[in-house]
Protein backbone atom coordinates (compact mmCIF):
# COMPACT_ATOMS: atom_id res chain seq x y z
CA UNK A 1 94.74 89.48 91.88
CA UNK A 2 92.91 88.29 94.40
CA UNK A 3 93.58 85.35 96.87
CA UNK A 4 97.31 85.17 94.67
CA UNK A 5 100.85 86.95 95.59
CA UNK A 6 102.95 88.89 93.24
CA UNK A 7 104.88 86.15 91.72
CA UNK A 8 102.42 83.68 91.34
CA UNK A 9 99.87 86.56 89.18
CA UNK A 10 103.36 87.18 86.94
CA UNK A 11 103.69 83.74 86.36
CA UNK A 12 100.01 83.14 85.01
CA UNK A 13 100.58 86.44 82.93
CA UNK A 14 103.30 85.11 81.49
CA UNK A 15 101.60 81.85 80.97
CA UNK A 16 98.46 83.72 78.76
CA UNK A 17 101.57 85.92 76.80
CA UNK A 18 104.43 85.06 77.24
CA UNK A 19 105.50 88.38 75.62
CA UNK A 20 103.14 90.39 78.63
CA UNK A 21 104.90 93.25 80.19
CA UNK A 22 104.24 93.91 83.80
CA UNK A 23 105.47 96.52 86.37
CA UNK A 24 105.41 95.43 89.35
CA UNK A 25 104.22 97.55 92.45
CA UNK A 26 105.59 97.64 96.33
CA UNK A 27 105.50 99.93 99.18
CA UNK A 28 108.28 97.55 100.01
CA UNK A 29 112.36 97.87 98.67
CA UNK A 30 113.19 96.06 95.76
CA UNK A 31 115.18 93.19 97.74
CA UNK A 32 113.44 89.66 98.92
CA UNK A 33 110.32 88.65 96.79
CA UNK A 34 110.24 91.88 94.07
CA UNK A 35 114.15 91.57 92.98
CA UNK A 36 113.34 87.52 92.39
CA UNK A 37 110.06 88.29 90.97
CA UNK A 38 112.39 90.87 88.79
CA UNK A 39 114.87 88.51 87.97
CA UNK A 40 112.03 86.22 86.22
CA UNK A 41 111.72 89.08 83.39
CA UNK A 42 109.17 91.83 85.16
CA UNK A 43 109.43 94.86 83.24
CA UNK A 44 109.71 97.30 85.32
CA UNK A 45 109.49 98.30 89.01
CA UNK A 46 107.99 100.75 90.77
CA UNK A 47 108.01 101.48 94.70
CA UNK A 48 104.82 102.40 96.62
CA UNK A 49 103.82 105.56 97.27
CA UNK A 50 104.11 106.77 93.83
CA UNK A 51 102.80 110.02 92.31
CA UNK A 52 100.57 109.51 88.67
CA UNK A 53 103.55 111.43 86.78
CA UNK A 54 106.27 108.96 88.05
CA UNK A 55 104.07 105.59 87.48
CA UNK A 56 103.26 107.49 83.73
CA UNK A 57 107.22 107.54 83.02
CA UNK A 58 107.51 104.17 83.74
CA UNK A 59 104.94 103.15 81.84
CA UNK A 60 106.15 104.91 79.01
CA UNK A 61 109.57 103.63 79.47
CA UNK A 62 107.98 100.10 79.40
CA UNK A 63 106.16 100.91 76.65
CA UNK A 64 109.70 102.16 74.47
CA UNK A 65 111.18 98.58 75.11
CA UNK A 66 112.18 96.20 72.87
CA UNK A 67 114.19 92.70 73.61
CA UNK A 68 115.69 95.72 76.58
CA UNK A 69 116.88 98.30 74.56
CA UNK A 70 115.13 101.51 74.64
CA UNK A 71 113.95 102.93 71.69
CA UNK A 72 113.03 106.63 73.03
CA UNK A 73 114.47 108.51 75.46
CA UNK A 74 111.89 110.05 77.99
CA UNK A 75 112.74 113.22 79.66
CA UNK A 76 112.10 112.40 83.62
């Protein structure tokens, strides 16, 4: 969003639903700012450049969540 980081748009997300599932988006490593923003509850992560068939798995995978557990496995 603009004129907001990463962690401070998942933390009004999770303010309207708390139940909200994000994936969050880098063209930097998981480490520093995504793994805390991760350890907060994000959903999912996914590194920058990504090709539509990868970000579509991980949506998907998101999407077959519940309370963590996976309910369908997803051929990669």
């Amino acid at each position: 969003m603009p004129g907001m980081g990463g962690g401070e748009t998942y933390d009004r997300l999770r303010e309207f639903d708390g139940d909200v599932k994000v994936i969050l988006s880098s063209g930097y490593s998981i480490e520093g700012q995504a793994k805390e923003i991760m350890d907060r509850g994000c959903s999912g992560f996914i590194q920058k450049p990504f090709a539509m068939e990868a970000l579509s798995r991980k949506v998907r995978g998101v999407l077959d969540e519940v309370d963590g557990q996976r309910l369908l496995q997803v051929k990669p």
